[in-house]
C-alpha atoms as a PDB file:
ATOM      1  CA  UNK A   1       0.000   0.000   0.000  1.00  0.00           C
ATOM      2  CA  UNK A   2       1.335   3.735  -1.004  1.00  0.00           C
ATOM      3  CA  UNK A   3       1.940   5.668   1.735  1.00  0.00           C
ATOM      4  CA  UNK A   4      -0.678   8.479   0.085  1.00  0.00           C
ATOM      5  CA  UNK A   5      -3.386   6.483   0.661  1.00  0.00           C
ATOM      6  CA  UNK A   6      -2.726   5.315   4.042  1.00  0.00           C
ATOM      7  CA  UNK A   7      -2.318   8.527   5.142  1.00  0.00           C
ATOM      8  CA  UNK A   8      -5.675   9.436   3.060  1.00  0.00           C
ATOM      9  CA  UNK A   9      -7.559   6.713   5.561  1.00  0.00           C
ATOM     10  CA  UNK A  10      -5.681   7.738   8.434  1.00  0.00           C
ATOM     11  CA  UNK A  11      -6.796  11.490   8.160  1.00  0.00           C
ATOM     12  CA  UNK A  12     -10.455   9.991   7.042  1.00  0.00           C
ATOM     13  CA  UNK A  13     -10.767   8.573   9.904  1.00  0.00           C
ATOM     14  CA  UNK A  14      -9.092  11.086  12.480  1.00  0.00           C
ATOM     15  CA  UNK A  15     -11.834  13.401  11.346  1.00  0.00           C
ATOM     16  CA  UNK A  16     -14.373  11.352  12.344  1.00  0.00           C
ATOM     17  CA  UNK A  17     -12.954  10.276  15.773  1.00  0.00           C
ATOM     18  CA  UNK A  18     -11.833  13.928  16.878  1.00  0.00           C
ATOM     19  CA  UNK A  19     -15.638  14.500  16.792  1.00  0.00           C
ATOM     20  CA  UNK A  20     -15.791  12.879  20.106  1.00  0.00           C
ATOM     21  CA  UNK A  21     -13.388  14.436  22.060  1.00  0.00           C
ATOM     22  CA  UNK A  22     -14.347  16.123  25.310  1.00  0.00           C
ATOM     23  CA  UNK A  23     -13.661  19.461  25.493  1.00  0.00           C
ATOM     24  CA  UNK A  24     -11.536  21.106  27.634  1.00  0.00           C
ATOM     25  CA  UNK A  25     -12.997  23.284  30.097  1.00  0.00           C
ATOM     26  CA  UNK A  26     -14.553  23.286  33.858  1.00  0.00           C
ATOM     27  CA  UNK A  27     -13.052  21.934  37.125  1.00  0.00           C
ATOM     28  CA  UNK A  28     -11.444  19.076  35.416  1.00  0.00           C
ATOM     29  CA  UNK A  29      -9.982  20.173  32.615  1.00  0.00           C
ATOM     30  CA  UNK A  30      -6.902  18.920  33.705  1.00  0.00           C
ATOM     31  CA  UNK A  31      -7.862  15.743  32.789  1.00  0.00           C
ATOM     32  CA  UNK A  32      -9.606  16.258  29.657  1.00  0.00           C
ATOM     33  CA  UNK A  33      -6.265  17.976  28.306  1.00  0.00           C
ATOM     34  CA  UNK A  34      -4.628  14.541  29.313  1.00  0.00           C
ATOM     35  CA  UNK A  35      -7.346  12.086  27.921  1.00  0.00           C
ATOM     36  CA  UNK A  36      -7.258  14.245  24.350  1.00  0.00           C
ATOM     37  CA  UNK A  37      -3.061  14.851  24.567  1.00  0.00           C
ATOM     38  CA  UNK A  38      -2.793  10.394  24.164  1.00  0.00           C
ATOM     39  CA  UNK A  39      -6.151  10.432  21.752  1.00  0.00           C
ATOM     40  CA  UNK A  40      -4.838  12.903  19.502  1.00  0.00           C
ATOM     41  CA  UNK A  41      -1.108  11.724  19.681  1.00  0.00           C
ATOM     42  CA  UNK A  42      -1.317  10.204  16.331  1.00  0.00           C
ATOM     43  CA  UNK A  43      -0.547   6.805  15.069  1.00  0.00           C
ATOM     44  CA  UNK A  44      -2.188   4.580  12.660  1.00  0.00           C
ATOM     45  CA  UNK A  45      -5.649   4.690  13.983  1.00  0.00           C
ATOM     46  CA  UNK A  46      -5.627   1.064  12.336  1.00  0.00           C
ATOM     47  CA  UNK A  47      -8.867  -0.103  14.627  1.00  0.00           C
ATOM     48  CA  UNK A  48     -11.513   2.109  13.651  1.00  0.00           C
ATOM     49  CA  UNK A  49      -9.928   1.733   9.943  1.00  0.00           C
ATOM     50  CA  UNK A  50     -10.913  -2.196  10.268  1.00  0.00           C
ATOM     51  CA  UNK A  51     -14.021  -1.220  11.441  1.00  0.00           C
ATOM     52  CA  UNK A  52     -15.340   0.453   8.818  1.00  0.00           C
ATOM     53  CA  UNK A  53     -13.666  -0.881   6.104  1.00  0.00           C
ATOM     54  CA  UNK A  54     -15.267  -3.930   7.399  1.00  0.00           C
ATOM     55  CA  UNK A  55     -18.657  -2.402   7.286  1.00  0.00           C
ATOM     56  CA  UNK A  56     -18.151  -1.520   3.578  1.00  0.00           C
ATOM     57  CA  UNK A  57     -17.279  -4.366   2.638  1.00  0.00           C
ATOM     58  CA  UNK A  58     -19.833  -6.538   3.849  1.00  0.00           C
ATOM     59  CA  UNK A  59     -22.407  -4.066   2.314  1.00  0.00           C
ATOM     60  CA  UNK A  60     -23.191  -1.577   4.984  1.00  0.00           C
ATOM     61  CA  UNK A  61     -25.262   1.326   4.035  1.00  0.00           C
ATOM     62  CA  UNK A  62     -24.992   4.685   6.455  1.00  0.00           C
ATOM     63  CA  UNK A  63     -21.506   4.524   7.429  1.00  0.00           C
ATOM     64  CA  UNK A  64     -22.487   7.266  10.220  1.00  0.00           C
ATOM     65  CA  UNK A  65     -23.626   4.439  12.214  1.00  0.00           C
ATOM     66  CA  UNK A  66     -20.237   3.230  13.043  1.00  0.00           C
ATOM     67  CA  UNK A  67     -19.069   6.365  13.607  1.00  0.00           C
ATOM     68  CA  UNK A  68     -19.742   6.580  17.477  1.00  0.00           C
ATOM     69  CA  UNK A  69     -18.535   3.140  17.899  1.00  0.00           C
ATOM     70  CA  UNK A  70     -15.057   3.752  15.757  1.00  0.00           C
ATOM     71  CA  UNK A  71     -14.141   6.318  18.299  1.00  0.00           C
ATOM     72  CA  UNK A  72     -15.490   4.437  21.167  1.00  0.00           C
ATOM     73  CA  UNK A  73     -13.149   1.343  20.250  1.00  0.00           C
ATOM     74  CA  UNK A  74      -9.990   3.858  19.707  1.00  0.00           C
ATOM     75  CA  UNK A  75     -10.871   5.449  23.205  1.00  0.00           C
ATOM     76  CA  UNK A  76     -10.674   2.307  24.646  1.00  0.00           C
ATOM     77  CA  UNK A  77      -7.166   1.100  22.745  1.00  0.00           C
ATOM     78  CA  UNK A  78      -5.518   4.628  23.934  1.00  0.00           C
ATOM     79  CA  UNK A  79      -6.777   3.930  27.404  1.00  0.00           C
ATOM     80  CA  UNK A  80      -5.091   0.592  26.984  1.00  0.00           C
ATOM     81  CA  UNK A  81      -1.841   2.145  26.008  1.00  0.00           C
ATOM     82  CA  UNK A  82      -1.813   5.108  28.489  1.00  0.00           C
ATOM     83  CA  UNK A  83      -1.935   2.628  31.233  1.00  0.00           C
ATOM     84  CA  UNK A  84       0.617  -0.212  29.660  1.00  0.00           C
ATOM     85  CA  UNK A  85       2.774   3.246  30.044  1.00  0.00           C
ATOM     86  CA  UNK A  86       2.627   3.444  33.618  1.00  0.00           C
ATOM     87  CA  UNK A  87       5.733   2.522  35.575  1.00  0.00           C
ATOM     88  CA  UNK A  88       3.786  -0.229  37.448  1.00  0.00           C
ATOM     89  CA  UNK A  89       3.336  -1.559  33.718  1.00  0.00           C
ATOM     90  CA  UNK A  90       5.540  -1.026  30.978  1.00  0.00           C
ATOM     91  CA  UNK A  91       7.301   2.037  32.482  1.00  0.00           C
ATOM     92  CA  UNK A  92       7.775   3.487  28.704  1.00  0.00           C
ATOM     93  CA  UNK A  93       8.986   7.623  28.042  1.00  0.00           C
ATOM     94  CA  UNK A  94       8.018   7.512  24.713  1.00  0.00           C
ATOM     95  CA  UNK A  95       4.950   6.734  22.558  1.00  0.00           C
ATOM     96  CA  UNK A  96       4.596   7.565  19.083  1.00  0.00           C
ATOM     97  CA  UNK A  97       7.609   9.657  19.229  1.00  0.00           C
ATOM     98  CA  UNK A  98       5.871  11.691  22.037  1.00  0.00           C
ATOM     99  CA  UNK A  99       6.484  11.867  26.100  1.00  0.00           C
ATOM    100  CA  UNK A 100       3.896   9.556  27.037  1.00  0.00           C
ATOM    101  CA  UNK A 101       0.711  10.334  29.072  1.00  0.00           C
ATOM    102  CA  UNK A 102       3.005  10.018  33.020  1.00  0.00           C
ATOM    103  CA  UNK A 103       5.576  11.689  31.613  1.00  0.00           C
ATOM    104  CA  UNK A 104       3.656  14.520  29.611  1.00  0.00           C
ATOM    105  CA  UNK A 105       1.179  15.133  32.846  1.00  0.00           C
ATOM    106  CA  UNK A 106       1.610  12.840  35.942  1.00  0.00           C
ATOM    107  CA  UNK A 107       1.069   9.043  37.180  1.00  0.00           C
ATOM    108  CA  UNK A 108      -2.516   9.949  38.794  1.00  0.00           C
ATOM    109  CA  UNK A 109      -3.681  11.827  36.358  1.00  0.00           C
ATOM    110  CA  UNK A 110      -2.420   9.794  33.311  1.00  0.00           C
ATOM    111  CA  UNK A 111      -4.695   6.939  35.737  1.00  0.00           C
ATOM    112  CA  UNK A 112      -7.420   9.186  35.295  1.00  0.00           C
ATOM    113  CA  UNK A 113      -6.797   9.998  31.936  1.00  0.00           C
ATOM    114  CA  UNK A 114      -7.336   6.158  31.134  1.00  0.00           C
ATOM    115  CA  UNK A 115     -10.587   5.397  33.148  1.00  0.00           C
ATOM    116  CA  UNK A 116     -11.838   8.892  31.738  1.00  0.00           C
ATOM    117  CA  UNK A 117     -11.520   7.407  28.066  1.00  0.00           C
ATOM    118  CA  UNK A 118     -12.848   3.959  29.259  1.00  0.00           C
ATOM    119  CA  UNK A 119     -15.569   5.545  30.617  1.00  0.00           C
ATOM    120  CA  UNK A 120     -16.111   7.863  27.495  1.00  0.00           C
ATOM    121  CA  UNK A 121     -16.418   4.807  24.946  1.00  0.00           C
ATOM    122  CA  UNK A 122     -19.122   3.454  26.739  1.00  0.00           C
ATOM    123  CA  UNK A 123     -20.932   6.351  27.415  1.00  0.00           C
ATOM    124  CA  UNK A 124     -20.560   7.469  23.486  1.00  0.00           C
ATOM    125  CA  UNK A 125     -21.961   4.021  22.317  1.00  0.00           C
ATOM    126  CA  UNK A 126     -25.125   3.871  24.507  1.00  0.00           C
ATOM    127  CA  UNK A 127     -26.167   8.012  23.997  1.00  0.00           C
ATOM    128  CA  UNK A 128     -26.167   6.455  20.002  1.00  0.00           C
ATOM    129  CA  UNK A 129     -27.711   4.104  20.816  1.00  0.00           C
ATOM    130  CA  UNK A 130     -29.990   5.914  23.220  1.00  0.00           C
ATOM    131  CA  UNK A 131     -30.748   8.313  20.179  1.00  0.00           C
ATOM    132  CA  UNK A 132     -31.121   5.515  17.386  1.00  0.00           C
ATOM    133  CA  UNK A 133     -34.870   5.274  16.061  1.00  0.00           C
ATOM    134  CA  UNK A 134     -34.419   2.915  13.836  1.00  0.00           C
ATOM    135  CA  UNK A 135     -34.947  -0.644  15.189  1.00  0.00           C
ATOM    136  CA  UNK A 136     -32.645  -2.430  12.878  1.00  0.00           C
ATOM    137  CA  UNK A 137     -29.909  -0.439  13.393  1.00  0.00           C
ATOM    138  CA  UNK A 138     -30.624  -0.295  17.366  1.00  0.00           C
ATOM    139  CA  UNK A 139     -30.293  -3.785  17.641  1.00  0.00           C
ATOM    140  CA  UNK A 140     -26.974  -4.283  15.792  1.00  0.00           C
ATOM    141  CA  UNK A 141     -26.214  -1.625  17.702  1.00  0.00           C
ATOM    142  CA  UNK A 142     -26.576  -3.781  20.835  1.00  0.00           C
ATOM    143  CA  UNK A 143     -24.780  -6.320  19.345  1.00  0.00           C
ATOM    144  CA  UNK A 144     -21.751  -4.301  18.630  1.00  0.00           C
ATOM    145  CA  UNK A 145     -21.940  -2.846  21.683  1.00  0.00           C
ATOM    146  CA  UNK A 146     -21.400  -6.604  23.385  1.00  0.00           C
ATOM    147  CA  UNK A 147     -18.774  -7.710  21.283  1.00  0.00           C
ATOM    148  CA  UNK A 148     -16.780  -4.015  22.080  1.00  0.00           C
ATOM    149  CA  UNK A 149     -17.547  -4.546  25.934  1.00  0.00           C
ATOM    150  CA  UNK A 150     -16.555  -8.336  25.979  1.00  0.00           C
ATOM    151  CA  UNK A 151     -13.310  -7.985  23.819  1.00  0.00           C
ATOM    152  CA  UNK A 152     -12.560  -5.123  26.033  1.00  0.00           C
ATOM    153  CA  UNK A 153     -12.934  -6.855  29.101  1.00  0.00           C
ATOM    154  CA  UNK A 154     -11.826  -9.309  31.674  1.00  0.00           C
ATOM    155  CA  UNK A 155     -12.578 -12.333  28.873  1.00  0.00           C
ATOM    156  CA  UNK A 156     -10.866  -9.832  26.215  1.00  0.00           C
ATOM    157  CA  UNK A 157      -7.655  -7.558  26.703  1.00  0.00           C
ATOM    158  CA  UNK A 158      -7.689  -6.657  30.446  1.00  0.00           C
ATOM    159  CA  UNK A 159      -7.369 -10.265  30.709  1.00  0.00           C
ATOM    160  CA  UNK A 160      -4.664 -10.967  28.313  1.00  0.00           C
ATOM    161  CA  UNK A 161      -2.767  -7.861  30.165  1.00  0.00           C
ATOM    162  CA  UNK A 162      -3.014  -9.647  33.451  1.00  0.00           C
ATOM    163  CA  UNK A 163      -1.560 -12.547  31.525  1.00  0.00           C
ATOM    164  CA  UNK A 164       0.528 -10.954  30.330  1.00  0.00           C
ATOM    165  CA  UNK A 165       1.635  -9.163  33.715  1.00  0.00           C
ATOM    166  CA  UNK A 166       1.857 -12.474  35.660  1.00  0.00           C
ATOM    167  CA  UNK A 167       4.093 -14.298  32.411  1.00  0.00           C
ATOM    168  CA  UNK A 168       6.593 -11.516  32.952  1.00  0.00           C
ATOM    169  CA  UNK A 169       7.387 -13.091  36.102  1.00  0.00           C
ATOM    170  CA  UNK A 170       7.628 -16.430  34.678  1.00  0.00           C
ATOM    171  CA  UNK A 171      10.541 -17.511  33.544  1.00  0.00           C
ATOM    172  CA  UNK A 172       9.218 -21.130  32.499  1.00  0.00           C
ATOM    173  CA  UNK A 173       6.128 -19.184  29.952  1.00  0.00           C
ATOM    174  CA  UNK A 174       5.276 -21.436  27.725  1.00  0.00           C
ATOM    175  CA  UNK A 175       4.277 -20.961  24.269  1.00  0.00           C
ATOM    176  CA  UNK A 176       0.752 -21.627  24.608  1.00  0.00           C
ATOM    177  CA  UNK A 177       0.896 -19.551  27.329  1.00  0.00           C
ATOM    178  CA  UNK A 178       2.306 -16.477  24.777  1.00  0.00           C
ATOM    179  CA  UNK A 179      -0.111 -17.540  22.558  1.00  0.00           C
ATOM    180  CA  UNK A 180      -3.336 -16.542  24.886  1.00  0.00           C
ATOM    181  CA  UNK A 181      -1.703 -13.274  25.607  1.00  0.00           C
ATOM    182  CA  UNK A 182      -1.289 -12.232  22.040  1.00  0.00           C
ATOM    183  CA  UNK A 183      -4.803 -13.389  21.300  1.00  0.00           C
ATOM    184  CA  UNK A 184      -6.546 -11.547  24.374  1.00  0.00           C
ATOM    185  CA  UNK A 185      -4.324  -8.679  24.715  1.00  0.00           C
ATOM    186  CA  UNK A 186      -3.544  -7.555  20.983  1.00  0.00           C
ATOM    187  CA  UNK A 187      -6.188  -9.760  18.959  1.00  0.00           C
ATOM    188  CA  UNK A 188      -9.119  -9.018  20.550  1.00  0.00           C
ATOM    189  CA  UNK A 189      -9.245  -5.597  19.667  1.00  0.00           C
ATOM    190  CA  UNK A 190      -8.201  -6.330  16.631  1.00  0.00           C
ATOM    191  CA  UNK A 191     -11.276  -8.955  16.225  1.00  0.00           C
ATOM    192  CA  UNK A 192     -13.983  -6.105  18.005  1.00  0.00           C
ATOM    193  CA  UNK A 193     -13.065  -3.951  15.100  1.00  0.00           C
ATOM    194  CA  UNK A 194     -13.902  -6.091  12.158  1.00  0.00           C
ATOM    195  CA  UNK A 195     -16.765  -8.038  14.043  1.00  0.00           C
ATOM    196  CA  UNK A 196     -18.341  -4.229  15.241  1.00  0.00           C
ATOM    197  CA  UNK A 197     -18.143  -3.484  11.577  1.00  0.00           C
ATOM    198  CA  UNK A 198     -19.637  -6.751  10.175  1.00  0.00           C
ATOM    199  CA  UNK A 199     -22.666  -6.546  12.892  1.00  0.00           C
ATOM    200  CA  UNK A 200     -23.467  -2.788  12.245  1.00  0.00           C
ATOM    201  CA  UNK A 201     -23.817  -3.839   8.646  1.00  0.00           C
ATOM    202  CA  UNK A 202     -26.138  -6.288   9.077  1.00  0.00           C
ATOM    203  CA  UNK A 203     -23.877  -9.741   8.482  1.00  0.00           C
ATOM    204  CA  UNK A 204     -25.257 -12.998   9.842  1.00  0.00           C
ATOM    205  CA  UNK A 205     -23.682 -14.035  12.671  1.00  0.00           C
ATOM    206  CA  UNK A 206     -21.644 -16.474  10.435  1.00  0.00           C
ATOM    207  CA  UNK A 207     -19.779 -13.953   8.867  1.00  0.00           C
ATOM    208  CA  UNK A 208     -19.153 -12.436  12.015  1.00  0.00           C
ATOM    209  CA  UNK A 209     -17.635 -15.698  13.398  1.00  0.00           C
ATOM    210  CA  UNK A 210     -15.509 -15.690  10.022  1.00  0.00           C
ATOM    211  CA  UNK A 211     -14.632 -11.811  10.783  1.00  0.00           C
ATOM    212  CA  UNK A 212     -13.344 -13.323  14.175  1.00  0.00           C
ATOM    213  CA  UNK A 213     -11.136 -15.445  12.882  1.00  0.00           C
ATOM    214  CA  UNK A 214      -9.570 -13.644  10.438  1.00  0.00           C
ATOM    215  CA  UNK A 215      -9.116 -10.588  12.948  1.00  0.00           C
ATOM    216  CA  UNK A 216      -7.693 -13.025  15.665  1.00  0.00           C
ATOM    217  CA  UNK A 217      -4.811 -14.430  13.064  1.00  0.00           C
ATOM    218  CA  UNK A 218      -4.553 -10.663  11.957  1.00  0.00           C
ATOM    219  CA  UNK A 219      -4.101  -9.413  15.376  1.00  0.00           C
ATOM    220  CA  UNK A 220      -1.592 -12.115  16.494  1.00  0.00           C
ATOM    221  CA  UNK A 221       0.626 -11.712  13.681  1.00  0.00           C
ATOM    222  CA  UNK A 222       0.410  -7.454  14.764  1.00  0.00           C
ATOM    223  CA  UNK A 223       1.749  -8.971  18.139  1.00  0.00           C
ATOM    224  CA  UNK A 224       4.550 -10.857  16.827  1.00  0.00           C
ATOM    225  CA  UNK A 225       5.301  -7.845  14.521  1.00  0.00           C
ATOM    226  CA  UNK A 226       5.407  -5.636  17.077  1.00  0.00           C
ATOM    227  CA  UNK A 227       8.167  -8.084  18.681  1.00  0.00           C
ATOM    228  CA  UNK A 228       9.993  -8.236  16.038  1.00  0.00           C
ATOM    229  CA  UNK A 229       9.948  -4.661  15.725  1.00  0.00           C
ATOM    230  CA  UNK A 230      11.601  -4.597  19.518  1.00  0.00           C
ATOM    231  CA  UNK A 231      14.528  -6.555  17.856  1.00  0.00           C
ATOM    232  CA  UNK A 232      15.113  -4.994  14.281  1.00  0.00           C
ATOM    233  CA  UNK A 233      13.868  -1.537  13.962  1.00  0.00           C
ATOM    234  CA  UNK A 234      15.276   1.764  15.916  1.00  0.00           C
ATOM    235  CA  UNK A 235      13.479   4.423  18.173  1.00  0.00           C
ATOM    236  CA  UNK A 236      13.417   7.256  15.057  1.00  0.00           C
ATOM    237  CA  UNK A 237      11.266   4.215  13.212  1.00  0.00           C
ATOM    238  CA  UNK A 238       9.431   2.814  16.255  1.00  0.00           C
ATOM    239  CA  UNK A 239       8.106   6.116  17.919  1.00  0.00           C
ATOM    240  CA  UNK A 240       9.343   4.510  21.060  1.00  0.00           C
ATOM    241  CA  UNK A 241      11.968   3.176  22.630  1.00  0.00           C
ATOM    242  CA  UNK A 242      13.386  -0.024  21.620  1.00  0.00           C
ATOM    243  CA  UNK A 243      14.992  -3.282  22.996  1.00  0.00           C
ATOM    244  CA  UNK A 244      12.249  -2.575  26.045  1.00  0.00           C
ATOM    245  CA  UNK A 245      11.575  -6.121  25.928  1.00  0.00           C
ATOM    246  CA  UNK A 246      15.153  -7.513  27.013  1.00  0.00           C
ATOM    247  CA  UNK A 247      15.332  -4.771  28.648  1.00  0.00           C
ATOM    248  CA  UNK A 248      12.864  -6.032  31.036  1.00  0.00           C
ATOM    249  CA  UNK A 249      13.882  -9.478  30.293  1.00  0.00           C
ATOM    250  CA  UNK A 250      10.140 -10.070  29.760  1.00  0.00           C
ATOM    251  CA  UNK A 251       9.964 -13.561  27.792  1.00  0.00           C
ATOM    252  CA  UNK A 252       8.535 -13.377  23.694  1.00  0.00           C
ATOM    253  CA  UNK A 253       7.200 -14.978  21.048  1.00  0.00           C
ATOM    254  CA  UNK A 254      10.677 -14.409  19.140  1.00  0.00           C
ATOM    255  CA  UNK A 255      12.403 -15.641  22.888  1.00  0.00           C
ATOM    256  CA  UNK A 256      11.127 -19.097  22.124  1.00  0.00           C
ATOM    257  CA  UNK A 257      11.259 -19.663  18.688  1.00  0.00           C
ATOM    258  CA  UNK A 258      13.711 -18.052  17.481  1.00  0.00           C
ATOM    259  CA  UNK A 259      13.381 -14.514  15.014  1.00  0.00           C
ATOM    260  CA  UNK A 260      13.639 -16.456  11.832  1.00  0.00           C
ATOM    261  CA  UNK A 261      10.518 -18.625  12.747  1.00  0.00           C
ATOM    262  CA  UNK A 262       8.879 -15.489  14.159  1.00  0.00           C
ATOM    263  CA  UNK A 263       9.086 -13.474  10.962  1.00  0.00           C
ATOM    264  CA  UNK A 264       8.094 -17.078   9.293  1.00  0.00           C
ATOM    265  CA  UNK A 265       4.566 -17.512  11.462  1.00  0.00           C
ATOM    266  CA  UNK A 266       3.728 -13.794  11.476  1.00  0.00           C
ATOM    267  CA  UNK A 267       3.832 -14.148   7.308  1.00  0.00           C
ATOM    268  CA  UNK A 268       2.251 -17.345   7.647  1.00  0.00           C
ATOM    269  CA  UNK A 269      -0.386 -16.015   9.590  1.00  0.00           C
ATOM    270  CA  UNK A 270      -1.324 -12.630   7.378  1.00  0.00           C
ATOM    271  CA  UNK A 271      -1.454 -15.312   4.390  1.00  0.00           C
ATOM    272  CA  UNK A 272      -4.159 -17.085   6.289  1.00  0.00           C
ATOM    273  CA  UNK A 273      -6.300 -14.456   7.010  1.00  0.00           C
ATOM    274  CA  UNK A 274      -6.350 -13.152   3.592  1.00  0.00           C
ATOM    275  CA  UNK A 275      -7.274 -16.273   2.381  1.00  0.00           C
ATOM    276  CA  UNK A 276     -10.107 -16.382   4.497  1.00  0.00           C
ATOM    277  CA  UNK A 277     -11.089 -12.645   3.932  1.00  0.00           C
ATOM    278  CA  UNK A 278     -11.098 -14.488   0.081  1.00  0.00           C
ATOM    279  CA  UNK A 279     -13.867 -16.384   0.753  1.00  0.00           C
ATOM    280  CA  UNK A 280     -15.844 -14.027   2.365  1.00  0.00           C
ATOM    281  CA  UNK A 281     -15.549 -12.065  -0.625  1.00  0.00           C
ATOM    282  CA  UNK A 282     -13.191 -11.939  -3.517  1.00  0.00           C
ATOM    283  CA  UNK A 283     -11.369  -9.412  -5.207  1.00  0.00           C
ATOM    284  CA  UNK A 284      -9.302  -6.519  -4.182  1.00  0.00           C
ATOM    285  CA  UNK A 285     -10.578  -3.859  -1.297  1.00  0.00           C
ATOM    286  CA  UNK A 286      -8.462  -1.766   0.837  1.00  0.00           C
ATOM    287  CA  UNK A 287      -9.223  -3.826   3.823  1.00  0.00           C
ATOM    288  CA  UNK A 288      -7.287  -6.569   1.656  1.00  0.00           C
ATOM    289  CA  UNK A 289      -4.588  -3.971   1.673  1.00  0.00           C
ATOM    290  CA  UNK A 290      -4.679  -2.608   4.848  1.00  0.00           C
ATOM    291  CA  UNK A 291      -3.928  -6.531   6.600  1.00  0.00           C
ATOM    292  CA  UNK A 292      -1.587  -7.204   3.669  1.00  0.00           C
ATOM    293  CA  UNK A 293       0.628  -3.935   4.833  1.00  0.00           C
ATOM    294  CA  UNK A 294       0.485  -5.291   8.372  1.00  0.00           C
ATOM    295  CA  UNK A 295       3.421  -7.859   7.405  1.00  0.00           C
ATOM    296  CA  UNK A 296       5.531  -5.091   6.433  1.00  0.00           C
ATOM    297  CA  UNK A 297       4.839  -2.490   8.688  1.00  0.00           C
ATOM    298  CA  UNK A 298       8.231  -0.762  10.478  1.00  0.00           C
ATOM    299  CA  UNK A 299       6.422   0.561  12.861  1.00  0.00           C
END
């Protein structure tokens, strides 16, 4: 994929987001100022680009009707990555080339900052679906709004972080054990994206399944990616610091198999879900693209 067009989606879909952004004023602004400095930090915006590029392709009609739940999902992603920041976490300086959220503000309100967007995705996908009158619509509605809460959630990524946390500690992690991580904490995102997409558009809960699966090898392959970014790519590329991970001598994918294999499954992977994307539905799209570019992605 050209780098035009990319950046084409990227600002398509920034202008749609930014919509939702609190604005700063009253007693808290504080904390507004820090919930919209992570939001509007940049990056690819990559999950509410699945998500409607999945609801295009599977036919969807009034696009506005993701448009609550695309900025809802990337709420809850920057949430995600304001707290993996935090010295009891990750204890990064840097993300996407900026200070991040501790660094920029402080550790209790960069906490805040994080529940306040958690809180804000919720509360933007039930006021539209609060002012939905169409009943079609409403109910998908509900249904996307259960698949962003679960994948989210304790079942989702907050559960694959605590996995996550507690296999940083273990120096016997096994590769199943990676492999449950990468799925809940990366994938499942990744897999709320393309499944909010397919529901708001009407697919049968078969295609949704298939949308699953396809986001889940797509997400996983992201997650080894993003290791094997750690290893091979610099800071100036990254937007971050790299080398975190031996830094912390925090066991990886690429730890136990090797980086050759890595690269190997990660293609192997991408291949997989295009294939299945295939028979779904034929042809070239962007959101054929899009998961194509993820293999070569430097950062």
């Amino acid at each position: 994929m050209d780098k035009e067009t990319l950046v084409k989606h990227i600002d398509e879909v920034q202008n749609i987001i930014y919509k939702f952004c609190p604005e700063e004023k009253g007693d808290q602004k504080r904390v507004m100022e820090a919930m919209n400095y992570s939001y509007k930090a940049g990056g690819k915006r990559l999950r509410p680009m699945l998500m409607l590029e999945s609801f295009r392709l599977l036919g969807g009609k009034d696009e506005s009707i993701c448009y609550p739940f695309m900025a809802a999902l990337e709420m809850i992603h920057t949430y995600s990555l304001i707290h993996d920041d935090l010295p009891a976490m990750d204890n990064d300086d840097l993300r996407r080339g900026k200070p991040t959220n501790h660094k920029m503000f402080d550790e209790a309100t960069a906490i805040l900052a994080g529940d306040g967007l958690l809180n804000l995705a919720f509360e933007t996908a039930a006021d539209a679906m609060y002012k939905c009158d169409n009943d079609e619509d409403r109910l998908n509605m509900i249904k996307a709004n259960r698949i962003l809460s679960t994948k989210a959630g304790i079942y989702g990524m907050i559960g694959g972080q605590m996995a996550d946390i507690i296999g940083e500690s273990n120096k016997d992690i096994t590769l199943d054990e990676i492999m449950f991580i990468h799925e809940h904490k990366t994938a499942c995102l990744i897999e709320s994206a393309l499944c909010i997409g397919a529901a708001l558009a009407g697919a049968s809960d078969e295609i949704i399944e298939k949308m699953k699966e396809i986001a889940s090898l797509v997400g996983i392959a992201f997650q080894i990616q993003d290791d094997i970014l750690d290893v091979t790519s610099t800071t100036e590329e990254l937007g971050k610091l790299v080398g975190s991970d031996e830094k912390n001598e925090k066991i990886t994918y690429i730890t136990l198999v090797g980086l050759d294999k890595a690269i190997k499954d990660q293609k192997d992977m991408s291949n997989k879900a295009i294939e299945l994307l295939d028979e779904i539905k034929n042809g070239d799209s962007f959101l054929k693209e899009l998961i194509i570019s993820l293999t070569d992605r430097r950062n």
